[in-house]
N, C-alpha and C. Protein backbone atom coordinates (compact mmCIF):
# COMPACT_ATOMS: atom_id res chain seq x y z
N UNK A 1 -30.96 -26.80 47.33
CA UNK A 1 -30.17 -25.68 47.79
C UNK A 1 -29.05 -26.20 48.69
N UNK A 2 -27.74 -25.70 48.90
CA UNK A 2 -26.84 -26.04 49.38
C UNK A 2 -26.74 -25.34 50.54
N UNK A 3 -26.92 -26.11 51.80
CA UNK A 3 -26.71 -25.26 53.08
C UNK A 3 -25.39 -25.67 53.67
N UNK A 4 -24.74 -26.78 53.49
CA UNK A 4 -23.29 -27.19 54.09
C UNK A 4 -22.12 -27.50 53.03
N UNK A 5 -21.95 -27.25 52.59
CA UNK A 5 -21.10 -26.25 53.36
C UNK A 5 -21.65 -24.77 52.81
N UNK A 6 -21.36 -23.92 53.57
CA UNK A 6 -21.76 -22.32 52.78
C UNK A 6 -21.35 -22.00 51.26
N UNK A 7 -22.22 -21.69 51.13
CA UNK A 7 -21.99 -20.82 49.26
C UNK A 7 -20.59 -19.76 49.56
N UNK A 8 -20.95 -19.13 50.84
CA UNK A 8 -20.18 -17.85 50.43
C UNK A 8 -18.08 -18.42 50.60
N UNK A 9 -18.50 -19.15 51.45
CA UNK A 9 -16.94 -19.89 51.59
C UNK A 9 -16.67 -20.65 49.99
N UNK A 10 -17.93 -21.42 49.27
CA UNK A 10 -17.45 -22.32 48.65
C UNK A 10 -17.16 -20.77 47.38
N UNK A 11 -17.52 -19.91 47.16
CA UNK A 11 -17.35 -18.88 46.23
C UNK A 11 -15.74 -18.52 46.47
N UNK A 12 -15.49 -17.86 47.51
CA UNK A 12 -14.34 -17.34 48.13
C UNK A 12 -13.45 -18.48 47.33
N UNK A 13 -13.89 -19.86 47.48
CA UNK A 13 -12.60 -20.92 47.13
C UNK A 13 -12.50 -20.68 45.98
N UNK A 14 -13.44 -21.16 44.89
CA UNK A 14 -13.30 -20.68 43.54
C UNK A 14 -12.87 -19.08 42.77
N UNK A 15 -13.66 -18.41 43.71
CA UNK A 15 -13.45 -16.92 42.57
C UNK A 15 -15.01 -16.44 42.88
N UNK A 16 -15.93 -16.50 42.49
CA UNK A 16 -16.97 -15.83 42.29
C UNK A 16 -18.30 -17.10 41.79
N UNK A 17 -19.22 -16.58 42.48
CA UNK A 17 -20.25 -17.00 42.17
C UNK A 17 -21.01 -18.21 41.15
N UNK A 18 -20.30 -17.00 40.13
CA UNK A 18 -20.40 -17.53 38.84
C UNK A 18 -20.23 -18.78 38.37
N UNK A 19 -18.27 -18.93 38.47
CA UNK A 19 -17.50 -19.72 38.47
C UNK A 19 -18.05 -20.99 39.40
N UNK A 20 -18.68 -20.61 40.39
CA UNK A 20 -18.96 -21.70 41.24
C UNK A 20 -20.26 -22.80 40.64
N UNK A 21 -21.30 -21.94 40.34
CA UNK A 21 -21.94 -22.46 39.79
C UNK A 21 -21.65 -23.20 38.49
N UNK A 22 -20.77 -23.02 37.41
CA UNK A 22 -20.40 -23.58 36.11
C UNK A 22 -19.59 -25.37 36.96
N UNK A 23 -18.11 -24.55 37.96
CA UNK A 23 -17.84 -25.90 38.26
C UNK A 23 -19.02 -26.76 39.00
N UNK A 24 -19.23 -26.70 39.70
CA UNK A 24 -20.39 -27.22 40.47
C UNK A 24 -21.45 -28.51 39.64
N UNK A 25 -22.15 -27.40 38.97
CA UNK A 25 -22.86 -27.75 37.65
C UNK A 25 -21.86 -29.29 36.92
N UNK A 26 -21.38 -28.98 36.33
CA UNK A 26 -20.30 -29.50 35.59
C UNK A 26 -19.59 -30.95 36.47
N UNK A 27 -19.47 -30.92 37.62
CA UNK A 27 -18.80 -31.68 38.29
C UNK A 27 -20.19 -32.42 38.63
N UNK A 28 -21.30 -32.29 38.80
CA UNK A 28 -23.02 -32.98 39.48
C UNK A 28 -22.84 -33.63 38.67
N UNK A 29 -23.05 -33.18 37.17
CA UNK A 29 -23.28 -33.71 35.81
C UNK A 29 -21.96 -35.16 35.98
N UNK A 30 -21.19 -35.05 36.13
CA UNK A 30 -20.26 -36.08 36.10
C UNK A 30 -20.61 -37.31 36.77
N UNK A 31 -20.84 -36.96 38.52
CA UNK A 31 -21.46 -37.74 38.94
C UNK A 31 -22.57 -38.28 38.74
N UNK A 32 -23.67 -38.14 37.97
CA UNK A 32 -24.75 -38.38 37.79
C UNK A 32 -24.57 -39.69 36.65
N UNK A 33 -23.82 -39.39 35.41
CA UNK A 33 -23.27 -40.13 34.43
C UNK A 33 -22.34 -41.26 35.16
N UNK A 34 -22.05 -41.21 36.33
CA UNK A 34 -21.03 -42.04 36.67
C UNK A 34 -22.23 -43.13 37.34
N UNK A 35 -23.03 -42.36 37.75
CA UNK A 35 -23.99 -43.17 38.78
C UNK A 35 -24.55 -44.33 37.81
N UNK A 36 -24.98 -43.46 36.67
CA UNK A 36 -25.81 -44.09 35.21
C UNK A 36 -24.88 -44.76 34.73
N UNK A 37 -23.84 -45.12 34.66
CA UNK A 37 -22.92 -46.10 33.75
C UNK A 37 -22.86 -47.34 34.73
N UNK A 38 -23.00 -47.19 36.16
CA UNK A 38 -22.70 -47.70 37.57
C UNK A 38 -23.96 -48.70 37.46
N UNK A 39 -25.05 -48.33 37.18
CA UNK A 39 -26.17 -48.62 37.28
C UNK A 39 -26.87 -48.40 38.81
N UNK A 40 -26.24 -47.16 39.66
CA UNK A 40 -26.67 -47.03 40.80
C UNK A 40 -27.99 -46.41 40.58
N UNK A 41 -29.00 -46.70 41.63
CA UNK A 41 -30.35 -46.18 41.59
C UNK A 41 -30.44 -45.29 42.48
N UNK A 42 -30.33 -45.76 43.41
CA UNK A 42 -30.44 -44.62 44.91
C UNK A 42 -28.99 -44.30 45.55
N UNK A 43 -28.68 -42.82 45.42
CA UNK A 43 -27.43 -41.86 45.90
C UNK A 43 -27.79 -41.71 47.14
N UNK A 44 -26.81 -42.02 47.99
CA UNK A 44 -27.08 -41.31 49.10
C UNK A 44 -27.26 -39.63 49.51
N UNK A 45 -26.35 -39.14 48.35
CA UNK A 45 -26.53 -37.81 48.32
C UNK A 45 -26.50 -37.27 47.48
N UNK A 46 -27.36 -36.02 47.06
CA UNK A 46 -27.50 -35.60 45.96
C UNK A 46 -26.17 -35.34 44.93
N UNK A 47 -26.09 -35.03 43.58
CA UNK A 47 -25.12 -34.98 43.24
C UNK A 47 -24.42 -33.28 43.13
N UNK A 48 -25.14 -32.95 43.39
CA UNK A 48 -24.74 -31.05 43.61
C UNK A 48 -24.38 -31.03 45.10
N UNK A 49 -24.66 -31.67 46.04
CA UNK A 49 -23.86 -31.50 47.16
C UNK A 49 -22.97 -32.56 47.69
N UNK A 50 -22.52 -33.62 46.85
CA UNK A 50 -21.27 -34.06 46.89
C UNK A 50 -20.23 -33.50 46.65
N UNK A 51 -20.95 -32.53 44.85
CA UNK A 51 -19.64 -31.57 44.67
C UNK A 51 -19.13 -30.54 45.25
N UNK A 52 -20.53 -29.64 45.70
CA UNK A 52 -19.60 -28.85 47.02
C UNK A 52 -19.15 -29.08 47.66
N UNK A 53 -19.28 -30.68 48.50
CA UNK A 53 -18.21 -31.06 49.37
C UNK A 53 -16.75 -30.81 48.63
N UNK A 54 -16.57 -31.58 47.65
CA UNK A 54 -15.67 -31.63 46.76
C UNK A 54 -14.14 -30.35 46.62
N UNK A 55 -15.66 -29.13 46.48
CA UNK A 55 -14.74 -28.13 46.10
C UNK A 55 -14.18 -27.48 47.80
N UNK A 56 -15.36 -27.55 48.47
CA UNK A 56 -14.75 -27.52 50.01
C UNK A 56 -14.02 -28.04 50.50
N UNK A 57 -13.50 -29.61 50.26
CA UNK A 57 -12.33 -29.84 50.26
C UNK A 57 -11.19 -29.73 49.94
N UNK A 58 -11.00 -29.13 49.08
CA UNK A 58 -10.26 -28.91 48.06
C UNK A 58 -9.79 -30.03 47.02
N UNK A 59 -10.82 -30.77 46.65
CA UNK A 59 -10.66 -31.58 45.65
C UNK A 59 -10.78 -31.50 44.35
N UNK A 60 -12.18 -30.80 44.38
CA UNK A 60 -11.43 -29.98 43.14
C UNK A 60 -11.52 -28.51 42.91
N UNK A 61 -11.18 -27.92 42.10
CA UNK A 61 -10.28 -26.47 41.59
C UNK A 61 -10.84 -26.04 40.56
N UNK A 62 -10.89 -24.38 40.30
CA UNK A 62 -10.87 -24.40 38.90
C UNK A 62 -10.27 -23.42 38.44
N UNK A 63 -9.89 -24.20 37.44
CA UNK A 63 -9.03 -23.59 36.30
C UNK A 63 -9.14 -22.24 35.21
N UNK A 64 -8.43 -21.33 35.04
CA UNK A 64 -9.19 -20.29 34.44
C UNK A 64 -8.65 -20.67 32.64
N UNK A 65 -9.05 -20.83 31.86
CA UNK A 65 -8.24 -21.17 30.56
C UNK A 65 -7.87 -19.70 30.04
């Protein structure tokens, strides 16, 4: 579960809930594959709350197609 940064801020950034969860999702998954190509074993941090950092930073965005 994501306690830092807040859901309700990281929603507000994106749009909704929803949306948050798909990027979120989607962006873990990346890191995880990156870790696995890396051959890293132990993350310091999980990969679902790197990406909320991510989107709390504004690093990344999402896009509506």
């Amino acid at each position: 579960m994501i306690h830092k940064p807040p859901i309700d801020k990281l929603a507000e950034t994106i749009g909704s809930k929803y949306a948050l969860c798909v990027v979120a999702s989607k962006r873990a998954r990346q890191i995880m594959e990156q870790a696995q190509n890396q051959e890293i074993k132990d993350m310091p941090e999980k990969p679902l709350s790197v990406a909320a950092q991510e989107i709390y930073d504004g690093k990344l965005v999402s896009v509506k197609d």
